[in-house]
C-alpha atoms as a PDB file:
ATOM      1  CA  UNK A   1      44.037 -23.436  51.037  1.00  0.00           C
ATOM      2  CA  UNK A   2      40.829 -21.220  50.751  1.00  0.00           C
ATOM      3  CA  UNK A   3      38.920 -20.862  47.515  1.00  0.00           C
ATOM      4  CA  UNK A   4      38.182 -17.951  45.843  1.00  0.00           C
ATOM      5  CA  UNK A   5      34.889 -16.500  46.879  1.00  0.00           C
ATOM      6  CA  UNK A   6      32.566 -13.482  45.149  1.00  0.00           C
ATOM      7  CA  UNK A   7      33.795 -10.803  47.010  1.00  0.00           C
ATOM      8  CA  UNK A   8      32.288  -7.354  46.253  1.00  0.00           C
ATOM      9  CA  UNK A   9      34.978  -4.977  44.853  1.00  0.00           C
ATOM     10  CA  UNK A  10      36.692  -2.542  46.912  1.00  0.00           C
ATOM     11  CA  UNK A  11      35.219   1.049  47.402  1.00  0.00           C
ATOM     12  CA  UNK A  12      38.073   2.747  45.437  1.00  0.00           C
ATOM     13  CA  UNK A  13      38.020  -0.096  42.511  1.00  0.00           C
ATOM     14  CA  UNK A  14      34.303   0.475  42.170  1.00  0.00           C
ATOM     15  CA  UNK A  15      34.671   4.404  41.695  1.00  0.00           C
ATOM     16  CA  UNK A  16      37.536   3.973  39.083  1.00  0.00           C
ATOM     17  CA  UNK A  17      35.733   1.366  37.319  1.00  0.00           C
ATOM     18  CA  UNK A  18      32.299   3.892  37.367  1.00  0.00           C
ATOM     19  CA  UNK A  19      34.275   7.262  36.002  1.00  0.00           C
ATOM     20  CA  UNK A  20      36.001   4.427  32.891  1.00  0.00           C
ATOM     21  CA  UNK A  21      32.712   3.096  31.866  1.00  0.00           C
ATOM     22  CA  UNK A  22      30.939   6.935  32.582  1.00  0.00           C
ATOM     23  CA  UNK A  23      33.962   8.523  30.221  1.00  0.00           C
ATOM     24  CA  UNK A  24      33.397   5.976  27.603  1.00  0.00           C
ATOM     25  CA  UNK A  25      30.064   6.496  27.362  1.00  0.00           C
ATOM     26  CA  UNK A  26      30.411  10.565  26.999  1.00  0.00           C
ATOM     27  CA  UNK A  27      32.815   9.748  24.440  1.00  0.00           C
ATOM     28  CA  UNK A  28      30.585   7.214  22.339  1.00  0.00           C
ATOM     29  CA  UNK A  29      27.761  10.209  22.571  1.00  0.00           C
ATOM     30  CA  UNK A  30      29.793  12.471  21.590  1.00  0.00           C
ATOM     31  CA  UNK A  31      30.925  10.068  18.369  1.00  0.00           C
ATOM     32  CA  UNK A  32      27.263   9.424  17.738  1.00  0.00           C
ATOM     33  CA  UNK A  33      26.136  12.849  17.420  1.00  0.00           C
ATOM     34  CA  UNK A  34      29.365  13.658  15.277  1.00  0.00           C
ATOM     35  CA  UNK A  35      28.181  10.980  13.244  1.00  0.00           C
ATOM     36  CA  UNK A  36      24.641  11.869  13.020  1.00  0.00           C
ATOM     37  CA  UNK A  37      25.815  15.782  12.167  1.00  0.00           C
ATOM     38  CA  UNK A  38      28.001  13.656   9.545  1.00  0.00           C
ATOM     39  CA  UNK A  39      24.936  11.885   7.976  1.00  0.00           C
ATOM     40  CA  UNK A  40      22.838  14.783   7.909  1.00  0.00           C
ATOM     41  CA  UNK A  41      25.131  16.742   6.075  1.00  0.00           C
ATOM     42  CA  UNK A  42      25.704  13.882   3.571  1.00  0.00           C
ATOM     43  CA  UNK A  43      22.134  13.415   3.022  1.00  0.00           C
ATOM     44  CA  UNK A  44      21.878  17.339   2.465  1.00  0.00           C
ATOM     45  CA  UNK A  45      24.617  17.303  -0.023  1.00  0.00           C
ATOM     46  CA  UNK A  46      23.186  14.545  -1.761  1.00  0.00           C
ATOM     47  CA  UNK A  47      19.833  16.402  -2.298  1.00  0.00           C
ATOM     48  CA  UNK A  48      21.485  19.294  -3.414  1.00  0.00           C
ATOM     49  CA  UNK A  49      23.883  17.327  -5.788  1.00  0.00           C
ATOM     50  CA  UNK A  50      20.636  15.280  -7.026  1.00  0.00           C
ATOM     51  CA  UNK A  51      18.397  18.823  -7.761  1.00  0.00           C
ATOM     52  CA  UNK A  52      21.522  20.122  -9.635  1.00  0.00           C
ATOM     53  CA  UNK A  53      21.983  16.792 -11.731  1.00  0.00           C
ATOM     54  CA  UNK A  54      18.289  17.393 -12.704  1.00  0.00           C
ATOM     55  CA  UNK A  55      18.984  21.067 -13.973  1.00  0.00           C
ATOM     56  CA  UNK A  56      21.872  20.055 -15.924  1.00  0.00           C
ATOM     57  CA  UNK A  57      19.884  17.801 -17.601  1.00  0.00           C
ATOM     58  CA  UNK A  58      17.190  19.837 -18.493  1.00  0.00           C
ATOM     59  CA  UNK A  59      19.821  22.199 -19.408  1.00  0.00           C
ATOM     60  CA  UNK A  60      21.589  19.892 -21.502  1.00  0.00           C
ATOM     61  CA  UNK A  61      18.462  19.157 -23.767  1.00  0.00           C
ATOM     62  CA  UNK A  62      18.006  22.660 -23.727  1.00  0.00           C
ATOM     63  CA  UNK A  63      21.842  23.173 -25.629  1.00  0.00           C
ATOM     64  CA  UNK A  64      20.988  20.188 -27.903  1.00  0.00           C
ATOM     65  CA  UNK A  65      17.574  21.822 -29.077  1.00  0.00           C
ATOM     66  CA  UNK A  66      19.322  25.093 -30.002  1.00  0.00           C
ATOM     67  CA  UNK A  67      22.114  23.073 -32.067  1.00  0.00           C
ATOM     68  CA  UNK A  68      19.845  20.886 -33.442  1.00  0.00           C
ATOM     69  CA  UNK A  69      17.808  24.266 -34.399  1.00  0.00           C
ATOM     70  CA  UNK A  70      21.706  25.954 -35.685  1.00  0.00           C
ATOM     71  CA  UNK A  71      21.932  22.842 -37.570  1.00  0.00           C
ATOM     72  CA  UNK A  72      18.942  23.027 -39.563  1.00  0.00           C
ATOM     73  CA  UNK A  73      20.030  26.168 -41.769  1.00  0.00           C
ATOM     74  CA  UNK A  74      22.114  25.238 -44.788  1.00  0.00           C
ATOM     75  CA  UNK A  75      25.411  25.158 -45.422  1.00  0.00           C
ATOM     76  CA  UNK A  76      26.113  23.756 -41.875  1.00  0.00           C
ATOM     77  CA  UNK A  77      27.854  20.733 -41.373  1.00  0.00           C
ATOM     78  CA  UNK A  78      26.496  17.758 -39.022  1.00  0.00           C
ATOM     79  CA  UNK A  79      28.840  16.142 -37.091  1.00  0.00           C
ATOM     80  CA  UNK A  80      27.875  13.977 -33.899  1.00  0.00           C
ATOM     81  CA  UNK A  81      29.845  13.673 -30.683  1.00  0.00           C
ATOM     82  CA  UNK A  82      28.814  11.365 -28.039  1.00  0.00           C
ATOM     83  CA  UNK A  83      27.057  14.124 -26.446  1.00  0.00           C
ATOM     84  CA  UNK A  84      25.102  15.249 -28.808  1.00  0.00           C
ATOM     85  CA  UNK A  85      23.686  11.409 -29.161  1.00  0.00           C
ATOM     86  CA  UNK A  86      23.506  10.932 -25.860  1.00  0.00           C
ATOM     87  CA  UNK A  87      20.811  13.792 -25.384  1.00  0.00           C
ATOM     88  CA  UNK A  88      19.226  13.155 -29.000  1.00  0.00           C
ATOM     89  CA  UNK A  89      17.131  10.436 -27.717  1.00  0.00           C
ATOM     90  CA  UNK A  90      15.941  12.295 -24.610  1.00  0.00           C
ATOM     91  CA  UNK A  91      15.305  16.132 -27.326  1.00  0.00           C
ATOM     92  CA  UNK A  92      13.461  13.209 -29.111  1.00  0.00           C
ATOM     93  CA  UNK A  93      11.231  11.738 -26.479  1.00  0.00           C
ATOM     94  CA  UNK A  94      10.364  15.208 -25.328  1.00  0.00           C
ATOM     95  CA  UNK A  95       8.991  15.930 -28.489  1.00  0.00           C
ATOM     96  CA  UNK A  96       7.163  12.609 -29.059  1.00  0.00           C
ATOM     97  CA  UNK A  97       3.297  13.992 -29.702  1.00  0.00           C
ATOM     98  CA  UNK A  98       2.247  10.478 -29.083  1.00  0.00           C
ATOM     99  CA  UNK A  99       3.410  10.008 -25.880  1.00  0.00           C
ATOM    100  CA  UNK A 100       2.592  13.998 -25.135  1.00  0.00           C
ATOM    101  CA  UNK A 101      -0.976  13.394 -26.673  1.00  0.00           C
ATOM    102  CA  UNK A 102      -1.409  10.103 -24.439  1.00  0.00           C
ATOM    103  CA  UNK A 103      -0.204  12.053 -21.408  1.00  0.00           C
ATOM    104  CA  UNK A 104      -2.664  14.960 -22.039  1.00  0.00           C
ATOM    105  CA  UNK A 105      -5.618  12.550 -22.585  1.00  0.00           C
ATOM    106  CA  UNK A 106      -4.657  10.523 -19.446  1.00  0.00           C
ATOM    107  CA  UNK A 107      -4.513  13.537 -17.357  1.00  0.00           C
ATOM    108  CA  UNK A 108      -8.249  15.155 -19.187  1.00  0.00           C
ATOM    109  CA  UNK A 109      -9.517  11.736 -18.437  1.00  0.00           C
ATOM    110  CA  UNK A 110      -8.764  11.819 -15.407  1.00  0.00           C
ATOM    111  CA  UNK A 111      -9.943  15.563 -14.348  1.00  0.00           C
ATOM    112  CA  UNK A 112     -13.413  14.311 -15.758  1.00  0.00           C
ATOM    113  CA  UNK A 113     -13.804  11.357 -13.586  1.00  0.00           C
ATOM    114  CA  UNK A 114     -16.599  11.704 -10.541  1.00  0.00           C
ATOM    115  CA  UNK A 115     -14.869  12.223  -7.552  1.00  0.00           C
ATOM    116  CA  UNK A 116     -15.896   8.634  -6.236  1.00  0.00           C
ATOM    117  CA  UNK A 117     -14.374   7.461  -9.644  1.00  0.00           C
ATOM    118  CA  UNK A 118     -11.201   9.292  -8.999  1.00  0.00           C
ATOM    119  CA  UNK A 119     -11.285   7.358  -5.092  1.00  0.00           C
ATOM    120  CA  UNK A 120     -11.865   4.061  -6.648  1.00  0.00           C
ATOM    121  CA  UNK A 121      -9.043   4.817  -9.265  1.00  0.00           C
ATOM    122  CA  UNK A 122      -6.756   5.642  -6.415  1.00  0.00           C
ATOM    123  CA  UNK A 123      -7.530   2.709  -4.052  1.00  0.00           C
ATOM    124  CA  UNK A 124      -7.284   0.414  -7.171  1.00  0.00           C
ATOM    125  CA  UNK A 125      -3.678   1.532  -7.753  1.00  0.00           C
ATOM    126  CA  UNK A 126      -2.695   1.350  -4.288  1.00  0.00           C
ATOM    127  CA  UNK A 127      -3.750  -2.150  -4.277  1.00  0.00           C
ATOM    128  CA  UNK A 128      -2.047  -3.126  -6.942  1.00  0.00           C
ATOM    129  CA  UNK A 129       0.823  -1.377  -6.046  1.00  0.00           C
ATOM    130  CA  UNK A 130       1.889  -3.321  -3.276  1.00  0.00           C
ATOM    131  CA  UNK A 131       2.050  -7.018  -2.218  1.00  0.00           C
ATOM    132  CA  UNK A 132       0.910  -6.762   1.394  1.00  0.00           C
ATOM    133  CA  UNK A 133      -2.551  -4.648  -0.079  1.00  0.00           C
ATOM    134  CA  UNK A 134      -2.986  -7.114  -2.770  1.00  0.00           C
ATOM    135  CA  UNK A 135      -3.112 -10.025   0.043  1.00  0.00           C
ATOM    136  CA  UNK A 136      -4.989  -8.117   2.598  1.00  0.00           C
ATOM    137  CA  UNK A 137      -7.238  -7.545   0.007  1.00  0.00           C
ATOM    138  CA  UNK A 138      -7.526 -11.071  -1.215  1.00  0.00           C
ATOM    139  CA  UNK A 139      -8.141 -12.287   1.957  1.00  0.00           C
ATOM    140  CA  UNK A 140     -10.649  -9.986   2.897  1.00  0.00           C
ATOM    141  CA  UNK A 141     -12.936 -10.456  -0.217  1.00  0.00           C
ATOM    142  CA  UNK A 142     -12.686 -14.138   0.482  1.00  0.00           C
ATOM    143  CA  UNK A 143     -13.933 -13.612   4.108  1.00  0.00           C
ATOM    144  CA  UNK A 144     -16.700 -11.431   3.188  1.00  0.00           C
ATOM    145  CA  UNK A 145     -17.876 -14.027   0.564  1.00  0.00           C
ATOM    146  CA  UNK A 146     -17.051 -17.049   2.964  1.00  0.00           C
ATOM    147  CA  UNK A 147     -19.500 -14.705   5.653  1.00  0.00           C
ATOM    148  CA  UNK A 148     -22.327 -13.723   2.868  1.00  0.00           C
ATOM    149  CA  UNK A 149     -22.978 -16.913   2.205  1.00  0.00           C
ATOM    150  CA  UNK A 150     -23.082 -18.442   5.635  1.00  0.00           C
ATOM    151  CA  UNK A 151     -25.629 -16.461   6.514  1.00  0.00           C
ATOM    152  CA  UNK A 152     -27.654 -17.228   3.537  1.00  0.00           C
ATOM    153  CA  UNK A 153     -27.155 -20.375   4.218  1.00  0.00           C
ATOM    154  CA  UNK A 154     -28.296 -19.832   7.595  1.00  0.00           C
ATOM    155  CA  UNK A 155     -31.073 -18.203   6.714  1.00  0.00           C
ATOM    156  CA  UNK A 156     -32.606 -20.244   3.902  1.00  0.00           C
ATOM    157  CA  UNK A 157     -32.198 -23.223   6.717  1.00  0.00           C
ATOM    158  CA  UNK A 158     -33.496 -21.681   9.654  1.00  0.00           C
ATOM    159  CA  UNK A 159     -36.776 -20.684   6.751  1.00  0.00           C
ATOM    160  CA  UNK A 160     -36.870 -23.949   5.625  1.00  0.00           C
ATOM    161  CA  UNK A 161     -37.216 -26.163   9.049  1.00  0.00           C
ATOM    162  CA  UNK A 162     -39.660 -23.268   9.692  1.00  0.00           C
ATOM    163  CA  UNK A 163     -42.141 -24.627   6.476  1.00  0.00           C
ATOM    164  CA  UNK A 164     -41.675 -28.110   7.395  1.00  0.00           C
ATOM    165  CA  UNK A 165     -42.289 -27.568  11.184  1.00  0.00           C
ATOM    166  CA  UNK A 166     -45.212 -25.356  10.039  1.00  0.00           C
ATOM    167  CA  UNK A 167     -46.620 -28.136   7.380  1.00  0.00           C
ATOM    168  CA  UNK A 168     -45.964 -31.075   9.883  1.00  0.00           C
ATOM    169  CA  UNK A 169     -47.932 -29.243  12.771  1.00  0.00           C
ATOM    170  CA  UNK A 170     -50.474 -28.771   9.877  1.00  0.00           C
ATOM    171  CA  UNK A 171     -50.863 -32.646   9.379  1.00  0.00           C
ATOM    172  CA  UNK A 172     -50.918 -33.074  12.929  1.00  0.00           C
ATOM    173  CA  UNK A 173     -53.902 -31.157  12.928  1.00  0.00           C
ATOM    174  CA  UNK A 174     -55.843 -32.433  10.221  1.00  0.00           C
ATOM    175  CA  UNK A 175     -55.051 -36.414  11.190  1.00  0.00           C
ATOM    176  CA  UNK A 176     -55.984 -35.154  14.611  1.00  0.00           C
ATOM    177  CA  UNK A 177     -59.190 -33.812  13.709  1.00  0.00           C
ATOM    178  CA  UNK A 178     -60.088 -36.625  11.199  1.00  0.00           C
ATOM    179  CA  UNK A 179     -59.276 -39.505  13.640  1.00  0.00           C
ATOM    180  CA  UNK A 180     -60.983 -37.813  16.813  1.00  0.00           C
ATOM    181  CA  UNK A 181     -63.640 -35.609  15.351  1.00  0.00           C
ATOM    182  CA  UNK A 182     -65.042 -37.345  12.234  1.00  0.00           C
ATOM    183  CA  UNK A 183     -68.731 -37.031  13.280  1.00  0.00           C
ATOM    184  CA  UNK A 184     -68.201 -33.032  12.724  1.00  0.00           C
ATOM    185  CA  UNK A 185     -68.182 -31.627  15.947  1.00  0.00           C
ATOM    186  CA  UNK A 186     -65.324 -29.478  15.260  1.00  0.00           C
ATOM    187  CA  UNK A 187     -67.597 -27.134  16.094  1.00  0.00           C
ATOM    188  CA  UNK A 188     -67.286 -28.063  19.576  1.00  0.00           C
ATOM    189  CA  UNK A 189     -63.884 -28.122  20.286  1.00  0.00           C
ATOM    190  CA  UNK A 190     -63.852 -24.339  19.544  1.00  0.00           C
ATOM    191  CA  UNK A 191     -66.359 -23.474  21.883  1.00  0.00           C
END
């Protein structure tokens, strides 16, 4: 009995095998790029079917500000359909002069700034705007205050044992010269 051993594949297996896996692959590329003409086309149609939901809108406030303006004179009658109130609110918020006047002062505000005002304003928002900014930014401020005062620290130290090493050489001195050289001939030890 003889056990089954690794043998390589025959010459004619290995071809057929190499044409299966090389016409599958042709036709997955060929699916993929069908696909991807697929998705672009979808993603075209959707931006197209987006801009023209806009313009109906617009043009649907537009219709409700003439009926609301065929409404005013007298003698007409004022009935409301759901699509008149569904585009009331919108014909009203359009016409808000609060929020229009806030708008227009945000926006004169704004134009008046400095331009480094204007930078500040803009990295300020896009700060706040996002979580990953906020933390980078937290953690960077702490850093640069953790840094700051190290190296005051540092430096108010590296001062400090300067005095004392200064003053204590200074004491030196003077016991020095008052033990050895009471009789005044300091005089002498200069020359």
């Amino acid at each position: 009995v003889s056990s089954p051993t690794n043998a390589p594949f025959p010459e004619g297996q290995v071809d057929s095998l190499l044409s299966i896996i090389s016409s599958q692959r042709e036709r997955f590329r060929a699916r993929n790029q069908e696909l991807e003409g697929e998705n672009r086309m979808m993603q075209h149609t959707v931006q197209a079917l987006q801009s023209e939901l806009d313009n109906l809108r617009a043009d649907n406030i537009k219709l409700y500000e003439k009926i609301k303006f065929l409404q005013s004179y007298p003698g007409r009658g004022s009935s409301r359909d759901d699509t008149e109130l569904r585009y009331s609110s919108q014909y009203e918020e359009r016409l808000d002069p609060f929020s229009s006047f806030s708008r227009k002062e945000r926006q004169r505000k704004y134009l008046s700034l400095s331009p480094w005002d204007k930078a500040t304003l803009s990295m300020g928002r896009l700060i706040l705007s996002n979580k990953t900014a906020r933390t980078i930014a937290f953690f960077y401020t702490l850093f640069l205050h953790c840094l700051v005062f190290l190296v005051l620290y540092k430096t108010a130290w590296s001062e400090s044992v300067g005095r004392d090493c200064a003053a204590f050489c200074a004491k030196k001195f003077a016991d020095h010269v008052h033990k050895f050289h009471e009789n005044g001939d300091v005089g002498d030890m200069w020359q």
